[in-house]
Structure formats: structure tokens, C-alpha cells
PDB file of N, CA and C in Angstrom:
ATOM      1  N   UNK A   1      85.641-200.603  96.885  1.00  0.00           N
ATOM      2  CA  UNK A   1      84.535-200.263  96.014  1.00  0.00           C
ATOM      3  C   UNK A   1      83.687-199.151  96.624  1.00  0.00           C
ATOM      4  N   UNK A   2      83.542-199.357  97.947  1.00  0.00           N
ATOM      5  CA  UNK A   2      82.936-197.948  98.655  1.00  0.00           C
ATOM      6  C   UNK A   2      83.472-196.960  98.584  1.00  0.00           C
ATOM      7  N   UNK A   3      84.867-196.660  99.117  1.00  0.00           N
ATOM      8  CA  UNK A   3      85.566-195.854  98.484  1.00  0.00           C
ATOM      9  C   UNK A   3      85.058-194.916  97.138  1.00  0.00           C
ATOM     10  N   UNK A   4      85.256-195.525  96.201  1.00  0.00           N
ATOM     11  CA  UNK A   4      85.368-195.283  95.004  1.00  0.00           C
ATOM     12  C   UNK A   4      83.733-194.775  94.409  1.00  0.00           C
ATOM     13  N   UNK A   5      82.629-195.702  95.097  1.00  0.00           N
ATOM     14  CA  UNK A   5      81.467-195.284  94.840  1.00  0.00           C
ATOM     15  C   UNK A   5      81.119-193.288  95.418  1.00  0.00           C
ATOM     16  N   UNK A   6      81.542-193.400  96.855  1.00  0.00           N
ATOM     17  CA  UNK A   6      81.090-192.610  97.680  1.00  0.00           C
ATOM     18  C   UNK A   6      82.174-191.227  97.042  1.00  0.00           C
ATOM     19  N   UNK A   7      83.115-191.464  96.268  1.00  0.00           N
ATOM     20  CA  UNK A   7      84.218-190.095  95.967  1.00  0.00           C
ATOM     21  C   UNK A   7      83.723-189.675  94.818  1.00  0.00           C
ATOM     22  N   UNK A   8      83.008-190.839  93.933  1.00  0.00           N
ATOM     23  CA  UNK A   8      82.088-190.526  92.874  1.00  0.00           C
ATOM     24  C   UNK A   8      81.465-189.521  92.628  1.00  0.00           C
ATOM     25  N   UNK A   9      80.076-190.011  93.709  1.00  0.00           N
ATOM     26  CA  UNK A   9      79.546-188.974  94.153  1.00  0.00           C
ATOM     27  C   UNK A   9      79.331-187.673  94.694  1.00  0.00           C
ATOM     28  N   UNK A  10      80.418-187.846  95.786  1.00  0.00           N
ATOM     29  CA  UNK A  10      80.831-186.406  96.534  1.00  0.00           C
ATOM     30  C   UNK A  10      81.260-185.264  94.571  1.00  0.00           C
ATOM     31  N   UNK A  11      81.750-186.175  93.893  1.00  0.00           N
ATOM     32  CA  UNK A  11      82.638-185.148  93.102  1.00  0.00           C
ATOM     33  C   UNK A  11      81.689-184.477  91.762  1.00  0.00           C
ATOM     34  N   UNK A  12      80.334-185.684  92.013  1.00  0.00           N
ATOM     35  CA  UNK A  12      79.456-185.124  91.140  1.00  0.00           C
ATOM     36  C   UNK A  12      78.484-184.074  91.855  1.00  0.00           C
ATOM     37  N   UNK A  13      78.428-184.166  92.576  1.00  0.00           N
ATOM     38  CA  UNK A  13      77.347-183.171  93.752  1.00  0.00           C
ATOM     39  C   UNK A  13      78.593-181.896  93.480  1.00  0.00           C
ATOM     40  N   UNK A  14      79.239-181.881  94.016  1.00  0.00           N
ATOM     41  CA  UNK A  14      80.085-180.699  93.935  1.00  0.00           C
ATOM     42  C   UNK A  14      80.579-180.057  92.537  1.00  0.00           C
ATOM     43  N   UNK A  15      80.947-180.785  91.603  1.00  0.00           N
ATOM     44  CA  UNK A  15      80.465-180.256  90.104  1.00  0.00           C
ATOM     45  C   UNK A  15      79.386-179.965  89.936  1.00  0.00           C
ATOM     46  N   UNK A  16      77.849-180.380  90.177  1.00  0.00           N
ATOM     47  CA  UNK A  16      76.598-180.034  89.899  1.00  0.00           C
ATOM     48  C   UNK A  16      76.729-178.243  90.581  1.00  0.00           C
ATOM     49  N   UNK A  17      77.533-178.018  91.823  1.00  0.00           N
ATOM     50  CA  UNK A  17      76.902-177.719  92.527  1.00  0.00           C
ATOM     51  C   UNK A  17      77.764-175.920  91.924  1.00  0.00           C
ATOM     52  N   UNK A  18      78.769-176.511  91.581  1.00  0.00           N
ATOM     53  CA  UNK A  18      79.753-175.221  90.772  1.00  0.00           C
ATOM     54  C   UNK A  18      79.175-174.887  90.304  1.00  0.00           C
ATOM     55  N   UNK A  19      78.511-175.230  88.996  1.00  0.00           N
ATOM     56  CA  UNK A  19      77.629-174.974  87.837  1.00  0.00           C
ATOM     57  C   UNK A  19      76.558-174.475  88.351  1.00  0.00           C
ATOM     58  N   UNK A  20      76.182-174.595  89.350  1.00  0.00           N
ATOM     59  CA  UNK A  20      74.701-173.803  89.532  1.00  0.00           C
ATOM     60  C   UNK A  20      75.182-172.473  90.261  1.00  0.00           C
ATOM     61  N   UNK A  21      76.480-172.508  90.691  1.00  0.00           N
ATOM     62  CA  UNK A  21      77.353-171.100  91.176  1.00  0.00           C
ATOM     63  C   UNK A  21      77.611-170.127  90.182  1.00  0.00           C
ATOM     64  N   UNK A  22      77.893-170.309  89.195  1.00  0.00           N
ATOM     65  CA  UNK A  22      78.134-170.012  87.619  1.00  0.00           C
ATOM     66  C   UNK A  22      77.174-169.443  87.056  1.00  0.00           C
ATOM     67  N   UNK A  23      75.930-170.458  87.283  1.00  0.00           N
ATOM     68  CA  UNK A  23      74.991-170.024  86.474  1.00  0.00           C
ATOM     69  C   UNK A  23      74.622-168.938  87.172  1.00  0.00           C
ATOM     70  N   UNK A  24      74.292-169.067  88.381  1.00  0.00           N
ATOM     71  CA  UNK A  24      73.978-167.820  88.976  1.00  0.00           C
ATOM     72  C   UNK A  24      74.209-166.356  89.011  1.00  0.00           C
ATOM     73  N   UNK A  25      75.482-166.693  88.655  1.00  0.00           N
ATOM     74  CA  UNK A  25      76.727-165.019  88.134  1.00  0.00           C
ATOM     75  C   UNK A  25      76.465-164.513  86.756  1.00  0.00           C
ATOM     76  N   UNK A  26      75.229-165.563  85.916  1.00  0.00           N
ATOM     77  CA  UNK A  26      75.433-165.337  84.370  1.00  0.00           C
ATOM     78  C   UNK A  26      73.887-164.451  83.992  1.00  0.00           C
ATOM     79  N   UNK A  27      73.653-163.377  84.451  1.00  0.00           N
ATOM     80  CA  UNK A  27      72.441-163.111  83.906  1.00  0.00           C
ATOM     81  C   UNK A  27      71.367-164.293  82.715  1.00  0.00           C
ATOM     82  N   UNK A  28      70.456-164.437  83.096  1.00  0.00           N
ATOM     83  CA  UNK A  28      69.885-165.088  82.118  1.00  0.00           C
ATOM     84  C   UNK A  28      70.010-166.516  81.410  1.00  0.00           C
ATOM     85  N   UNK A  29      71.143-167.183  82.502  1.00  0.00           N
ATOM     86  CA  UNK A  29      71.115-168.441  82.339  1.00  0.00           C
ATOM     87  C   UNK A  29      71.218-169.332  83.484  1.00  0.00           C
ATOM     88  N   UNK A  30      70.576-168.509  84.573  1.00  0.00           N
ATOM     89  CA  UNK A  30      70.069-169.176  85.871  1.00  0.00           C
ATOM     90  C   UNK A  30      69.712-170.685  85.537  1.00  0.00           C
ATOM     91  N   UNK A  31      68.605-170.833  84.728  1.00  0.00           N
ATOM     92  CA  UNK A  31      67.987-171.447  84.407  1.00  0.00           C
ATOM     93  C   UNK A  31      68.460-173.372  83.582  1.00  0.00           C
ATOM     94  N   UNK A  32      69.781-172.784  82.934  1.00  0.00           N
ATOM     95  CA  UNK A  32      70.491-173.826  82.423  1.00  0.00           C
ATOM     96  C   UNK A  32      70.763-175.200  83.047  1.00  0.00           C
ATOM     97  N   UNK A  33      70.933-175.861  82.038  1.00  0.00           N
ATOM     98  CA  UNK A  33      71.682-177.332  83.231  1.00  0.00           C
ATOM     99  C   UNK A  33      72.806-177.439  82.964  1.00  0.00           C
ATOM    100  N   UNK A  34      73.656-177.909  83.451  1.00  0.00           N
ATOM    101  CA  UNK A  34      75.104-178.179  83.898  1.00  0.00           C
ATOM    102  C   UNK A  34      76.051-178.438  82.410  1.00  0.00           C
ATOM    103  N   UNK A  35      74.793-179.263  81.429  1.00  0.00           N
ATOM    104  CA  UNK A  35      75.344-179.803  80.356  1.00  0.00           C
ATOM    105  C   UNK A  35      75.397-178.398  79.310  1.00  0.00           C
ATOM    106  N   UNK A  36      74.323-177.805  79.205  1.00  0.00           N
ATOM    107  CA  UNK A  36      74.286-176.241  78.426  1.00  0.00           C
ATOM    108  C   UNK A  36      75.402-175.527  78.623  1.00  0.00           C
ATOM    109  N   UNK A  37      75.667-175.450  80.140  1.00  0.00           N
ATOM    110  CA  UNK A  37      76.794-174.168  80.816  1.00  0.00           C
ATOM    111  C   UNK A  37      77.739-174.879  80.597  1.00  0.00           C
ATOM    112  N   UNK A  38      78.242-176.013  80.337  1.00  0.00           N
ATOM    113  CA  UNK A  38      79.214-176.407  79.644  1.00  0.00           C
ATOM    114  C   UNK A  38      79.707-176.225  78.351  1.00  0.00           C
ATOM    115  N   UNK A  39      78.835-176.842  77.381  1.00  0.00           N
ATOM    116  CA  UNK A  39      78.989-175.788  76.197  1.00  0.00           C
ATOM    117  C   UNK A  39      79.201-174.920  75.496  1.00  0.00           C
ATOM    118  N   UNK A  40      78.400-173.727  76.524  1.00  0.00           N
ATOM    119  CA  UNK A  40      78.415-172.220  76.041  1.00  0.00           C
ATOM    120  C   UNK A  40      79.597-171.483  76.459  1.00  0.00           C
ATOM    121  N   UNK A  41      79.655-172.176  77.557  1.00  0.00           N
ATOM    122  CA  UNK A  41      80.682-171.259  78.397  1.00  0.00           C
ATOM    123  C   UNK A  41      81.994-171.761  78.357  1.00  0.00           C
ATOM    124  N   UNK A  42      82.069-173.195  78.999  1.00  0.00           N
ATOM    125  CA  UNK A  42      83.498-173.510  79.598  1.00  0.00           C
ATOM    126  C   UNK A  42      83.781-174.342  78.437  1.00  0.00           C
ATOM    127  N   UNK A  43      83.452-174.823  77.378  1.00  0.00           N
ATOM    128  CA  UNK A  43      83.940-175.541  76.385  1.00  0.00           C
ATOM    129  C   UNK A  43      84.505-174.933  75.253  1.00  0.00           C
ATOM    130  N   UNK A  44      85.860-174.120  75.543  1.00  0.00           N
ATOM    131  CA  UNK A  44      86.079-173.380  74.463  1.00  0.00           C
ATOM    132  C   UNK A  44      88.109-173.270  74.754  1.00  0.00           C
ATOM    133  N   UNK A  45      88.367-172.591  73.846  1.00  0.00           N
ATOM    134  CA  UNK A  45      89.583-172.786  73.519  1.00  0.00           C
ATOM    135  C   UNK A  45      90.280-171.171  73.623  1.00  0.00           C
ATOM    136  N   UNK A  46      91.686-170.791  73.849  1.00  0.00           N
ATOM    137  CA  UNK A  46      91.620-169.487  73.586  1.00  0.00           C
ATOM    138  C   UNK A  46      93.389-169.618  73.933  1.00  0.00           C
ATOM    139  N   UNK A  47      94.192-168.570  74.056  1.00  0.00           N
ATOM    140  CA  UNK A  47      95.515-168.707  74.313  1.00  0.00           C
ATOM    141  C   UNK A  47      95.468-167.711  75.640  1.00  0.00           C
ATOM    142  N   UNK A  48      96.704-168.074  76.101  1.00  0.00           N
ATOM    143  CA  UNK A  48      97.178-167.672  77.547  1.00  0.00           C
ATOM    144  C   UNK A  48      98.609-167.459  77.339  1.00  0.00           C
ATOM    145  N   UNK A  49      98.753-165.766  77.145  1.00  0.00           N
ATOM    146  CA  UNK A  49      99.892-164.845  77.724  1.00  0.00           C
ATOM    147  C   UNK A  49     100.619-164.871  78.895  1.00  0.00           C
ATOM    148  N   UNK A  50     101.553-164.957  79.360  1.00  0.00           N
ATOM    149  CA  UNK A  50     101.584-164.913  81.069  1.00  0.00           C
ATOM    150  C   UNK A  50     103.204-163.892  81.065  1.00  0.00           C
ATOM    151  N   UNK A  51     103.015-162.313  81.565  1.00  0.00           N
ATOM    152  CA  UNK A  51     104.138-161.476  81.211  1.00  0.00           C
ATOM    153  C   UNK A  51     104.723-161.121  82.331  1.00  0.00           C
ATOM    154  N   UNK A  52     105.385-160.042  82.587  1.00  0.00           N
ATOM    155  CA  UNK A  52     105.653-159.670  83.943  1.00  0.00           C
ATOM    156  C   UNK A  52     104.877-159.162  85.106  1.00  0.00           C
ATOM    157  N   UNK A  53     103.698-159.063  84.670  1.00  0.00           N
ATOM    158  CA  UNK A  53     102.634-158.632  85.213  1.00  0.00           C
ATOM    159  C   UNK A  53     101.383-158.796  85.010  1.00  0.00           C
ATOM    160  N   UNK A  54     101.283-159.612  84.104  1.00  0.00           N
ATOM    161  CA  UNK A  54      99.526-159.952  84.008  1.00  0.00           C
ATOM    162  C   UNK A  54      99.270-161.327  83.815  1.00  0.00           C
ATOM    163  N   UNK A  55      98.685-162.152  83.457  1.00  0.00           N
ATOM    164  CA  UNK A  55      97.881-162.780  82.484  1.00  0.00           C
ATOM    165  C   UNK A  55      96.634-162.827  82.114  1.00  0.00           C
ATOM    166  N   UNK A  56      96.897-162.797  80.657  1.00  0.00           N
ATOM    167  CA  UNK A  56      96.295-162.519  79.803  1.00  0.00           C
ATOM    168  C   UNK A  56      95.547-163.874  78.905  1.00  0.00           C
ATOM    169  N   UNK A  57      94.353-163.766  79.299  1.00  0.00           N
ATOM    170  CA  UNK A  57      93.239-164.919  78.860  1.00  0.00           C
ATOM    171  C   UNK A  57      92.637-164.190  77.471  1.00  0.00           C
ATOM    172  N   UNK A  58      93.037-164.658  76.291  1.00  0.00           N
ATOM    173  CA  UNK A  58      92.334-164.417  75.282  1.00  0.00           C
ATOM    174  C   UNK A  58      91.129-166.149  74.888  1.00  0.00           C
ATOM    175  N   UNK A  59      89.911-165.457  74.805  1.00  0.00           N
ATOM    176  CA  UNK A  59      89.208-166.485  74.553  1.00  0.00           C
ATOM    177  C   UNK A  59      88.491-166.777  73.300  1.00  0.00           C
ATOM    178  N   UNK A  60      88.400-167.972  72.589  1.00  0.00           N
ATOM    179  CA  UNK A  60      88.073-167.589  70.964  1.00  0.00           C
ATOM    180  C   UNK A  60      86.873-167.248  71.207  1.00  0.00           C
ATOM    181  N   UNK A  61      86.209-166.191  69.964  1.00  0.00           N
ATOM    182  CA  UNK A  61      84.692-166.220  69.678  1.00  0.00           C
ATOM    183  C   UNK A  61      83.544-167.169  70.096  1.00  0.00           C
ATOM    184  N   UNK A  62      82.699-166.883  70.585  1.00  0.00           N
ATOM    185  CA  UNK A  62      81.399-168.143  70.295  1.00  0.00           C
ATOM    186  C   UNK A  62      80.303-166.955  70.790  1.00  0.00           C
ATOM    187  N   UNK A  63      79.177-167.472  70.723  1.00  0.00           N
ATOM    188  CA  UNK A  63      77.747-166.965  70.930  1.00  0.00           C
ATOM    189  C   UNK A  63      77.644-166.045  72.191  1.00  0.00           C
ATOM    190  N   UNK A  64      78.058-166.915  72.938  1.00  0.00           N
ATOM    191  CA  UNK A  64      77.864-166.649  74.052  1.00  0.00           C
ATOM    192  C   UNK A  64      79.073-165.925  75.235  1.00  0.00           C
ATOM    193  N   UNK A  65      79.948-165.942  74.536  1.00  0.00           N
ATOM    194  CA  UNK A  65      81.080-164.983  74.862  1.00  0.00           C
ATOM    195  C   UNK A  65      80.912-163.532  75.644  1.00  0.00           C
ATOM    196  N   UNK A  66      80.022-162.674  75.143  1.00  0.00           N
ATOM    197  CA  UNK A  66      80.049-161.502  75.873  1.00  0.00           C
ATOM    198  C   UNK A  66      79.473-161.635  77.257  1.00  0.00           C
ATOM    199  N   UNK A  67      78.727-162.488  77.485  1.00  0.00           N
ATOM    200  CA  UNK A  67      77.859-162.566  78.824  1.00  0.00           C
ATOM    201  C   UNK A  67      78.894-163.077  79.764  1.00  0.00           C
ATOM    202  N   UNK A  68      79.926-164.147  79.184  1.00  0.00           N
ATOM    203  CA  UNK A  68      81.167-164.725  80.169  1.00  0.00           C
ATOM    204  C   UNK A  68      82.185-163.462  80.288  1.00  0.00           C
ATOM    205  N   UNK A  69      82.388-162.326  79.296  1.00  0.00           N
ATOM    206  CA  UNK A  69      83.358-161.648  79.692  1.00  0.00           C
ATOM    207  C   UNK A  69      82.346-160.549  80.747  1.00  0.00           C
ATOM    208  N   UNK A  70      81.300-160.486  80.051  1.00  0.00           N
ATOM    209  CA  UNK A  70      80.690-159.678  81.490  1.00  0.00           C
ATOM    210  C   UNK A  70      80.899-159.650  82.407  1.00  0.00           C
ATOM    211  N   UNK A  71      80.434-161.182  82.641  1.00  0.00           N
ATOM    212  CA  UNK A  71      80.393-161.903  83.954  1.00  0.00           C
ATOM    213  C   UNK A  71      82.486-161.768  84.761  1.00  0.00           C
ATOM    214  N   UNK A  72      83.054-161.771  83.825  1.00  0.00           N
ATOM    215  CA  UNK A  72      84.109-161.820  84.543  1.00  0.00           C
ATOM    216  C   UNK A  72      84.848-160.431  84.676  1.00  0.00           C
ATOM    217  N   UNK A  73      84.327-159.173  84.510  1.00  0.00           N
ATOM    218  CA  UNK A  73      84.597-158.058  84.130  1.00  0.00           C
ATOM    219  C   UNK A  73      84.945-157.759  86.245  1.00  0.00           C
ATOM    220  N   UNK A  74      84.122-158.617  86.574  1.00  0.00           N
ATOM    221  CA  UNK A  74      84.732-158.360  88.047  1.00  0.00           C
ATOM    222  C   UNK A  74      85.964-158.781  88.908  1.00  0.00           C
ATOM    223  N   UNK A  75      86.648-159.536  87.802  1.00  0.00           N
ATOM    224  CA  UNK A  75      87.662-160.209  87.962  1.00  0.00           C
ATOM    225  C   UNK A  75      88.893-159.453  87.372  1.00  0.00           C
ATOM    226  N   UNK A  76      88.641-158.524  86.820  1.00  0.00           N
ATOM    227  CA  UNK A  76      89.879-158.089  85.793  1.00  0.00           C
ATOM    228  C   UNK A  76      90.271-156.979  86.564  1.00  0.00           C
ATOM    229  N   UNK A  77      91.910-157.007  86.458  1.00  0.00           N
ATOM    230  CA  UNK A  77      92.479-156.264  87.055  1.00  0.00           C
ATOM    231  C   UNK A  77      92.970-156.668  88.415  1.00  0.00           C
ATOM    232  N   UNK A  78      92.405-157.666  88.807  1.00  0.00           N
ATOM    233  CA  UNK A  78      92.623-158.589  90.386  1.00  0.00           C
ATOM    234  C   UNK A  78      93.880-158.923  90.280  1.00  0.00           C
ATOM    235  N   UNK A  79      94.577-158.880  91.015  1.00  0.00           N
ATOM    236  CA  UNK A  79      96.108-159.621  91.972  1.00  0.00           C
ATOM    237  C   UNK A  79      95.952-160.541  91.916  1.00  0.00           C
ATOM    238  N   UNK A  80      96.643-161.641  91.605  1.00  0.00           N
ATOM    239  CA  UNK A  80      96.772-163.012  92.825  1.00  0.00           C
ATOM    240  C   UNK A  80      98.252-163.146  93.240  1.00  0.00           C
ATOM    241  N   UNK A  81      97.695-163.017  94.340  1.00  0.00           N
ATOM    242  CA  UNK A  81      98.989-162.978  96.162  1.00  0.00           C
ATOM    243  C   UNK A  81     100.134-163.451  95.185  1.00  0.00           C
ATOM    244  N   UNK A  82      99.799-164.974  95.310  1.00  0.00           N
ATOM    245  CA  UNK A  82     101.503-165.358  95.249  1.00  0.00           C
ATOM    246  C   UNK A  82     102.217-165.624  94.169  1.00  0.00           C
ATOM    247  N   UNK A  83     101.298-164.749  92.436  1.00  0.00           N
ATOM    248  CA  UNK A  83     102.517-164.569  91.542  1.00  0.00           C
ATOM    249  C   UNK A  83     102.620-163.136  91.703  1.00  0.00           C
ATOM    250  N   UNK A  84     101.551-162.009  92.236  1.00  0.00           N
ATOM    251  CA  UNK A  84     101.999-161.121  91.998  1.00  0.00           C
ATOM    252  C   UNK A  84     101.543-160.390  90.699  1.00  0.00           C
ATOM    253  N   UNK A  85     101.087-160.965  89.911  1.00  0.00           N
ATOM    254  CA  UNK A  85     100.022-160.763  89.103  1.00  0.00           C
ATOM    255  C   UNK A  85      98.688-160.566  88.334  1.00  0.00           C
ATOM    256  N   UNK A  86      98.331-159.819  87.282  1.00  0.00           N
ATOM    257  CA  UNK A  86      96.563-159.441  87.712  1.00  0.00           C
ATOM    258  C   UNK A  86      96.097-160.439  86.384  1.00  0.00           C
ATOM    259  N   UNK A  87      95.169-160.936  86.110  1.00  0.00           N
ATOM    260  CA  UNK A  87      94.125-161.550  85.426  1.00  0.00           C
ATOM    261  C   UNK A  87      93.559-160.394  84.145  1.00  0.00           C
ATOM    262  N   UNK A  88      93.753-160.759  83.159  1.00  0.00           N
ATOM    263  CA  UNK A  88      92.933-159.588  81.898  1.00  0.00           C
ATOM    264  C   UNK A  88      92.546-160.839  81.043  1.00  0.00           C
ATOM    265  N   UNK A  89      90.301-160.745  81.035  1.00  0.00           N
ATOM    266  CA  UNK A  89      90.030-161.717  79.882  1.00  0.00           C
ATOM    267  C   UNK A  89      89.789-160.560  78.963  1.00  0.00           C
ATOM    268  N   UNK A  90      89.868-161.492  77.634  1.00  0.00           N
ATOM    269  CA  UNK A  90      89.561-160.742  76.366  1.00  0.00           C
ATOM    270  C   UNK A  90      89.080-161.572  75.428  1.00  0.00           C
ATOM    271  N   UNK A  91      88.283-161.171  74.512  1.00  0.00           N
ATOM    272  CA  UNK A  91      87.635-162.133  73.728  1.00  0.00           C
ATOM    273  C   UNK A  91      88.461-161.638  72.096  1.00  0.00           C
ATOM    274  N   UNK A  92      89.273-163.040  71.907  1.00  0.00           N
ATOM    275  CA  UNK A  92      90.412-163.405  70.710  1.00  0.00           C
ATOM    276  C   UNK A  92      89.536-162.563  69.428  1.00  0.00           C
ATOM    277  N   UNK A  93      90.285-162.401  68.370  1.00  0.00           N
ATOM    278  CA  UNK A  93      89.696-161.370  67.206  1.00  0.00           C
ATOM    279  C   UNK A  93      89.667-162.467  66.532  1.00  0.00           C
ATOM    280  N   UNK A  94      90.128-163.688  66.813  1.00  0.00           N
ATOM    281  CA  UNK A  94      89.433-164.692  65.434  1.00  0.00           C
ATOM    282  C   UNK A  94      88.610-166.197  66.460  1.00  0.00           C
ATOM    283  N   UNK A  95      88.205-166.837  65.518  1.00  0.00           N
ATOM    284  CA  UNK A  95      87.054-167.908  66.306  1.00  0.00           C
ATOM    285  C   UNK A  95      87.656-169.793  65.704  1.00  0.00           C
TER     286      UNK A  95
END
């Protein structure tokens, strides 16, 4: 039961603690709580391309969409080592 109490916790502190990493990267929603930046941001749906060389994150429409592709505009074009491939988000033409 300790176990289980104490991994609880560790896993909610460290989710709290993402989200306030996040928020931080998001102009203007420093301010949010964990449950908002969930919503706006990470609660969404979109399709995933994966070609000889990229993948490709299309994400559907919502409100708050341009501030997440902003925010990830520093990410695009990046490698990762061991497929060998770069990351492109894009925000989907339908919602």
C-alpha cells in the first residue's frame, strides 16, 4: 500500500510539474492550471504521417492552436538520432 501511495504521488508532482514546463513555453498562459493546459492544448486529436523522412503531426483546429504551433515552431525540422527523422507540426485544414 506504501508502495502504491508514494508512486502516486511522485507521478502527480511530476505531471503537475510538466505542465508548469509547458506553460511556461506558451506565451500568455503562464498563468493556467494543469486542468486548462489540458484542454486547450494537449486534448486534441489530429493524424500522424510517418514517411521516409519526416513525421508529420497534423493537428485538428481548436482556439488555441496557433500559440501550440508557435510554441513548437522550435521543434520543426529537428532530427531524432535513432529514426533518422525530422518532426513537421501543422495545423489539419478541417476541425
Amino acid at each position: 500500500m506504501v508502495i502504491k501511495v508514494d508512486f502516486d504521488l511522485t507521478m502527480t508532482i511530476l505531471a503537475h510539474n510538466i505542465y508548469r514546463l509547458f506553460a511556461a513555453e506558451l506565451d500568455g498562459y503562464s498563468h493556467n492550471a494543469a486542468v486548462s493546459l489540458f484542454e486547450k492544448f494537449v486534448y486534441n486529436s489530429g493524424d500522424i504521417e510517418i514517411t521516409d523522412s519526416h513525421i508529420v503531426v497534423d493537428l485538428k483546429k481548436k482556439r488555441h492552436l496557433p500559440a501550440l504551433l508557435t510554441a513548437m515552431e522550435r521543434f520543426q525540422n529537428e532530427t531524432i538520432r535513432w529514426t533518422n527523422k525530422t518532426f513537421l507540426f501543422r495545423g489539419a485544414s478541417r476541425s
